[in-house]
Protein backbone atom coordinates (compact mmCIF):
# COMPACT_ATOMS: atom_id res chain seq x y z
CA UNK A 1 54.81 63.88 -21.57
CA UNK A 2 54.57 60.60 -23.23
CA UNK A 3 54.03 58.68 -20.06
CA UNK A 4 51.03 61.18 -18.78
CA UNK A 5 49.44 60.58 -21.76
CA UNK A 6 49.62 56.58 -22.17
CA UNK A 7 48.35 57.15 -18.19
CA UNK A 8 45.39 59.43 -19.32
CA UNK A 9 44.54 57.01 -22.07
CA UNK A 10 43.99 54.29 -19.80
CA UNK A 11 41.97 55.81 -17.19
CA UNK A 12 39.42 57.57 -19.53
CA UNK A 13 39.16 54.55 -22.64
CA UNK A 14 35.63 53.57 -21.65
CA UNK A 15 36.04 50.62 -24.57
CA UNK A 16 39.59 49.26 -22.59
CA UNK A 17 39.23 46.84 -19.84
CA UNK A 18 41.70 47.08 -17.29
CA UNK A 19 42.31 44.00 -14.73
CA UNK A 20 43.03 45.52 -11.49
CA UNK A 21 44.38 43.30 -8.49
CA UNK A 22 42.28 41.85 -5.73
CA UNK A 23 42.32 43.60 -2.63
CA UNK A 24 42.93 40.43 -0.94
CA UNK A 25 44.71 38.21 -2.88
CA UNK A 26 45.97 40.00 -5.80
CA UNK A 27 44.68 38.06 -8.22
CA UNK A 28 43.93 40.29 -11.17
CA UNK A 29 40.43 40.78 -12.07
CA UNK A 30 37.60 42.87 -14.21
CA UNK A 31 36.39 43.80 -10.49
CA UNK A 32 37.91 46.65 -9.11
CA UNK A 33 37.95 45.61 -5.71
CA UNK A 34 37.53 41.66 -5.35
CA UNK A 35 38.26 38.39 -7.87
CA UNK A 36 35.42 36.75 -6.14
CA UNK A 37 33.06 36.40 -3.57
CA UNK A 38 35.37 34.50 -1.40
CA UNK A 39 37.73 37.41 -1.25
CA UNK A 40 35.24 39.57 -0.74
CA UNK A 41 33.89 37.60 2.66
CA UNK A 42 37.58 37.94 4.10
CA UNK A 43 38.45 41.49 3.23
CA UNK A 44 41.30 42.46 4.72
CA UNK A 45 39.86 45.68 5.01
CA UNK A 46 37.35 45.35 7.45
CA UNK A 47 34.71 46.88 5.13
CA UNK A 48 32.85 43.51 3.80
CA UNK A 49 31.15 40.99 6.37
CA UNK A 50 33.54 37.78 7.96
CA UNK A 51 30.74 35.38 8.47
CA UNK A 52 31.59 31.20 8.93
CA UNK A 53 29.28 28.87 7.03
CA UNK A 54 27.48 27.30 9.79
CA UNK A 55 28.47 23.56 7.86
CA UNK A 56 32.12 24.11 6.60
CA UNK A 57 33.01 27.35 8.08
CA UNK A 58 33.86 28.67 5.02
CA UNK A 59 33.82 32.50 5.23
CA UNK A 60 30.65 33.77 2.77
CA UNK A 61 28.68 37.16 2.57
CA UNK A 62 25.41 34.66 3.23
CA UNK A 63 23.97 35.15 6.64
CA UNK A 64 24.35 31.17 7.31
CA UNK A 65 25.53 29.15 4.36
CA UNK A 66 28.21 29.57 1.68
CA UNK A 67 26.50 27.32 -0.77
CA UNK A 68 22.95 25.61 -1.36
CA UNK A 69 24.56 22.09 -1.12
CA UNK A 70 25.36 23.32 2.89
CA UNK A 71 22.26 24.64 3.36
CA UNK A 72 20.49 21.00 2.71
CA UNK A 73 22.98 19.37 4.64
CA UNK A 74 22.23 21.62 7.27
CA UNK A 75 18.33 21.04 7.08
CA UNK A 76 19.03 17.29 6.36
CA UNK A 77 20.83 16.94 9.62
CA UNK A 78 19.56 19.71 12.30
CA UNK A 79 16.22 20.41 10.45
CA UNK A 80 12.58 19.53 11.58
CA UNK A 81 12.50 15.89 11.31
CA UNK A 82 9.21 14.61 9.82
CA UNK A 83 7.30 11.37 11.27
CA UNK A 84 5.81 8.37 9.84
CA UNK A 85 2.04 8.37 10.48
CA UNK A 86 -0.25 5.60 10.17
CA UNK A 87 -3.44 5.21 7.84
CA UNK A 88 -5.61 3.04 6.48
CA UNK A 89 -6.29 2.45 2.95
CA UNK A 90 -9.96 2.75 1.76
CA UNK A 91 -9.61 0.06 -0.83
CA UNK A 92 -7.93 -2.60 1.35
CA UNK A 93 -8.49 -1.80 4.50
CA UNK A 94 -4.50 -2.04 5.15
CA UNK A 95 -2.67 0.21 7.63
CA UNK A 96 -0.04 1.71 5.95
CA UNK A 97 2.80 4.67 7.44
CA UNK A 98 3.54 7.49 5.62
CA UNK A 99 5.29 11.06 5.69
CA UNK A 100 3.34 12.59 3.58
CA UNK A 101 -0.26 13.54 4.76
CA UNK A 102 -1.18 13.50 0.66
CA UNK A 103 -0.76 10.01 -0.25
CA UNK A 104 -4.32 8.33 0.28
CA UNK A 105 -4.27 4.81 -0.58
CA UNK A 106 -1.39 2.31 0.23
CA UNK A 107 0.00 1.34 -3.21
CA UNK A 108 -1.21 2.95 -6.69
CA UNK A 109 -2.72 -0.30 -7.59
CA UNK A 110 -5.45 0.21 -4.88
CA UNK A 111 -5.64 4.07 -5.98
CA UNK A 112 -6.51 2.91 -9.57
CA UNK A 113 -8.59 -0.31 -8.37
CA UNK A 114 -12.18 1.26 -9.75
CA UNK A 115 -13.65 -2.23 -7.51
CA UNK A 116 -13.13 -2.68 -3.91
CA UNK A 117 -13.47 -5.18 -1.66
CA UNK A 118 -12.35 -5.77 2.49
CA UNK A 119 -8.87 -8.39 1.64
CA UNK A 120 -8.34 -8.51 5.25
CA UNK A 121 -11.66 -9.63 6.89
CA UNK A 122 -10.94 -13.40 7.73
CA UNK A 123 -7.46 -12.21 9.49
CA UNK A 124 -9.35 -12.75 13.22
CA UNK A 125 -12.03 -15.60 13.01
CA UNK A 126 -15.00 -14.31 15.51
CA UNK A 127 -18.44 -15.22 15.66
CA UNK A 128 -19.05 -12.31 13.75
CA UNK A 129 -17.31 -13.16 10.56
CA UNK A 130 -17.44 -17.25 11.17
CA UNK A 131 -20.44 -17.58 9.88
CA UNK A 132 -19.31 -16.30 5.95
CA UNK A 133 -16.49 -18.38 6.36
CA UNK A 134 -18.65 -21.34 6.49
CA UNK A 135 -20.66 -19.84 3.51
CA UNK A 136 -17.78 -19.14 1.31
CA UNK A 137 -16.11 -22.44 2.28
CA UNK A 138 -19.92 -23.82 0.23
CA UNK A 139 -20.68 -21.51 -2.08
CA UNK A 140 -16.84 -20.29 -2.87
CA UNK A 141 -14.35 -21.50 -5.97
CA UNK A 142 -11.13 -20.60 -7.06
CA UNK A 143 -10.85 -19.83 -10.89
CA UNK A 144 -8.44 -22.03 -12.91
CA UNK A 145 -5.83 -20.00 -14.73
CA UNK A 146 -6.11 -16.89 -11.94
CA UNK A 147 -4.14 -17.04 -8.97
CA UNK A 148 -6.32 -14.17 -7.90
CA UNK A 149 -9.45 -14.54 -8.88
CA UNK A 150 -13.11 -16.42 -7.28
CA UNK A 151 -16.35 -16.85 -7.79
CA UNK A 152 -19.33 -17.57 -5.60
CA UNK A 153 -22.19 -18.94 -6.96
CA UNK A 154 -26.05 -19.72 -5.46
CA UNK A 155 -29.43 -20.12 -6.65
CA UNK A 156 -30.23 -17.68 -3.53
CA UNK A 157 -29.46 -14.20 -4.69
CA UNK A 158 -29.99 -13.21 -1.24
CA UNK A 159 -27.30 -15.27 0.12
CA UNK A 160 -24.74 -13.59 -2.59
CA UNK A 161 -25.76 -10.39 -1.80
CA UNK A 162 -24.73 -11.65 2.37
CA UNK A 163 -21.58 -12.12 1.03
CA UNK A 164 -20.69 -9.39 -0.82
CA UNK A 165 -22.23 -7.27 2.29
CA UNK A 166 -19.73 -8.45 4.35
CA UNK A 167 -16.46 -8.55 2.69
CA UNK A 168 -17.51 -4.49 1.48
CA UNK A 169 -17.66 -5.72 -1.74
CA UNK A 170 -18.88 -3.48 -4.81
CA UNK A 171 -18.20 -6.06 -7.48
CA UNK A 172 -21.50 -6.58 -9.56
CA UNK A 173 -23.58 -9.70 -8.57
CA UNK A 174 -24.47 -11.30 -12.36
CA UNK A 175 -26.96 -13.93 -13.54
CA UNK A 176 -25.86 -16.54 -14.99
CA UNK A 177 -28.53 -19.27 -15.80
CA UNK A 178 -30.51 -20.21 -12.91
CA UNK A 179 -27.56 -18.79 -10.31
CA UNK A 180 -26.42 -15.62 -9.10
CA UNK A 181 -22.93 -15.26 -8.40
CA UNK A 182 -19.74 -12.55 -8.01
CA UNK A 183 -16.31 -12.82 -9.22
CA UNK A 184 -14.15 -10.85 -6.53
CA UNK A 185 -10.44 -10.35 -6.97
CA UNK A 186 -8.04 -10.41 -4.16
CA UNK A 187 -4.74 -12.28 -3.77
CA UNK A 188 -4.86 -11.16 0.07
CA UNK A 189 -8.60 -12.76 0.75
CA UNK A 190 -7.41 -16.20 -1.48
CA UNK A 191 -3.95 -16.33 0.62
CA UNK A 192 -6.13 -16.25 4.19
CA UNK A 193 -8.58 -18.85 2.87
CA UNK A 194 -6.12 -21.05 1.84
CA UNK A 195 -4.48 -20.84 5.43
CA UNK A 196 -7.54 -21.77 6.60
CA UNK A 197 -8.02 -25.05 4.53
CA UNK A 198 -9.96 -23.41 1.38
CA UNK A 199 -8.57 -25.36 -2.07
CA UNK A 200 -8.80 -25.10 -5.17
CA UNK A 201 -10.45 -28.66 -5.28
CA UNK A 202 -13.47 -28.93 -3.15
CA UNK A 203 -12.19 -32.49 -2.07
CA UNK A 204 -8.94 -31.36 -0.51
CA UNK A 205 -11.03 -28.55 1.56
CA UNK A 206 -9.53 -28.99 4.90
CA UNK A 207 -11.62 -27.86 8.57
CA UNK A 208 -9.96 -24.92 9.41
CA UNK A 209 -7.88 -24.16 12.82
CA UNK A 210 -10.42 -21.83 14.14
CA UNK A 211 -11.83 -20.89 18.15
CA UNK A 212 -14.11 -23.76 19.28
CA UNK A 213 -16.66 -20.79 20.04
CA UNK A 214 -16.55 -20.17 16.19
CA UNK A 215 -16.98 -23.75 15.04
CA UNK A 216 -20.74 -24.16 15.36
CA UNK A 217 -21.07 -21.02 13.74
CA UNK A 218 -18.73 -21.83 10.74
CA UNK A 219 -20.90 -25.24 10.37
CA UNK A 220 -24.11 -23.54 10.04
CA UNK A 221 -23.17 -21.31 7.55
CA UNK A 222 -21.91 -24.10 5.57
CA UNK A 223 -25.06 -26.23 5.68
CA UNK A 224 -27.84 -23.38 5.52
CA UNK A 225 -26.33 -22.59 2.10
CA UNK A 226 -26.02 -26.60 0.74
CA UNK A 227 -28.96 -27.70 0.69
CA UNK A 228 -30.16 -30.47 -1.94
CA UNK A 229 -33.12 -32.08 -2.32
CA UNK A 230 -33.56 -34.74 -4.23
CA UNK A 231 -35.90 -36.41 -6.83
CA UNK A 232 -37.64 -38.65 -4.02
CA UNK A 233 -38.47 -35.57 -1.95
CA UNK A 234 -35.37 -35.75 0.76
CA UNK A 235 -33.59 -33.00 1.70
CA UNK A 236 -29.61 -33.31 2.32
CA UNK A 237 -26.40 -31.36 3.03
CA UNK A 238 -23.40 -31.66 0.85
CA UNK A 239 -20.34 -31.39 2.14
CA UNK A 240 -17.72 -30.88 -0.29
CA UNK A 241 -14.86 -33.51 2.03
CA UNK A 242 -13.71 -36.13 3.33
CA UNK A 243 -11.44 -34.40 6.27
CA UNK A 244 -14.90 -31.75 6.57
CA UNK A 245 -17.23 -34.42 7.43
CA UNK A 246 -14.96 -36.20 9.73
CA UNK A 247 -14.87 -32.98 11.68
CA UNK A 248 -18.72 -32.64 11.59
CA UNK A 249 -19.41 -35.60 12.87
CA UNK A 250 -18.28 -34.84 16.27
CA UNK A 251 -20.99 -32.76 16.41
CA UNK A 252 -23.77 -35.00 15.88
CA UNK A 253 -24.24 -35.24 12.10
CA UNK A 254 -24.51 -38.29 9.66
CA UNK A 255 -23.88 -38.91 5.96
CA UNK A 256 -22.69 -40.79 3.55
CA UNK A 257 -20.18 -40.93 0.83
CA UNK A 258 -21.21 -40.61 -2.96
CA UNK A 259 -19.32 -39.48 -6.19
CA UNK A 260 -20.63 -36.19 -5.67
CA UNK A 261 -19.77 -35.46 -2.59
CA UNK A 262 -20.61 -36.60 1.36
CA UNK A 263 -24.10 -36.36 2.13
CA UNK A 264 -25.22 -35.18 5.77
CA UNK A 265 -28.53 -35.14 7.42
């Protein structure tokens, strides 16, 4: 009588927790049935579902994986493999590869750059662009104290304006005195003229190593844009070298050396 009713208060205490063993391993547990979900994915009884992890082959109730850490291995390894596809950037004109479709500019310094201008335009000298090269290599200065940083300067607003034209330049053209000039800012454009003989001394200016198609061209543009005239009424060139004029001479021109520069007619 005494054992019946210890029995009967165990089965109908609603406040008593009874462990009760697993079905598989007998591990006692709160569950009635299972101690976790382990045991329950290899039931002995047939009842529950034996399915493999398709990464570790771990039994699990899951239709593929036993755990989120398989499931990325999974998609890291046998998932849809994304490619690298290649843009341009509107601010430097640089192709760049990407996976993502939403990333618009190459870096975030040419996302934030509020000016732009084209840092790769002198990378093939053609007859189209030789022309500007012989302008800049006139008109053109490097800053001191910037490494990034030049200025072009005329009396000729118009032949500013050419400039910033081609290099796709939105930088504001300023007045300053009698001379109009732009300050553009572009470690990539200053590296390519220097590689083509630009200094930051006008008398170190070297010819650059250009197509002998381009040469004439590159000439021109240097001596329609340095023109001086002087207090008797003659009209010179300047040439801002030594190693420029040499080169110009081949081509039929004359001048002479002064402490401003090499004057060619």
């Amino acid at each position: 009588m005494f054992c019946d009713s210890i029995s009967l208060y165990y089965n109908f205490n609603p406040y008593l927790i009874v462990k009760k063993p697993c079905l598989v391993c007998g591990t006692l547990s709160n569950n009635p049935k299972y101690c976790s979900i382990l045991c329950y994915g290899i039931d002995l009884s047939g009842k529950s579902k034996k399915i493999k992890c398709l990464v570790c082959r771990t039994p699990t109730t899951n239709e593929k994986f036993c755990s989120l850490k398989c499931s990325n291995k999974y998609s890291r390894l046998f998932g849809k493999r994304k490619t690298k596809r290649t843009h341009q950037c509107p601010t430097c004109k640089k192709q760049y590869s990407t996976y993502s479709d939403k990333q618009t500019h190459c870096s975030r310094s040419c996302a934030e750059r509020v000016y732009l201008i084209n840092e790769y335009y002198f990378d093939d000298i053609t007859q189209d662009n030789a022309y500007i090269l012989g302008v800049i290599f006139s008109v053109g200065q490097m800053l001191l104290g910037y490494d990034n940083k030049m200025l072009f300067r005329h009396k000729d607003k118009i032949i500013i304006e050419m400039i910033s034209s081609a290099l796709s330049s939105n930088y504001p053209i300023k007045k300053v005195g009698p001379h109009w000039e732009i300050r553009p800012s572009s470690r990539n454009l200053i590296d390519r003229l220097v590689e083509l003989g630009f200094r930051r001394e006008s008398k170190y200016f070297w010819f650059p190593q250009i197509p002998q198609d381009c040469k004439l061209l590159f000439i021109q543009g240097m001596m329609d844009t340095s023109v001086v005239k002087t207090k008797s009424g003659k009209i010179y060139k300047l040439v801002r070298s030594k190693e420029l004029f040499l080169n110009i001479k081949e081509f039929g021109w004359r001048g002479y050396y002064s402490q401003s520069g090499i004057w060619v007619w």
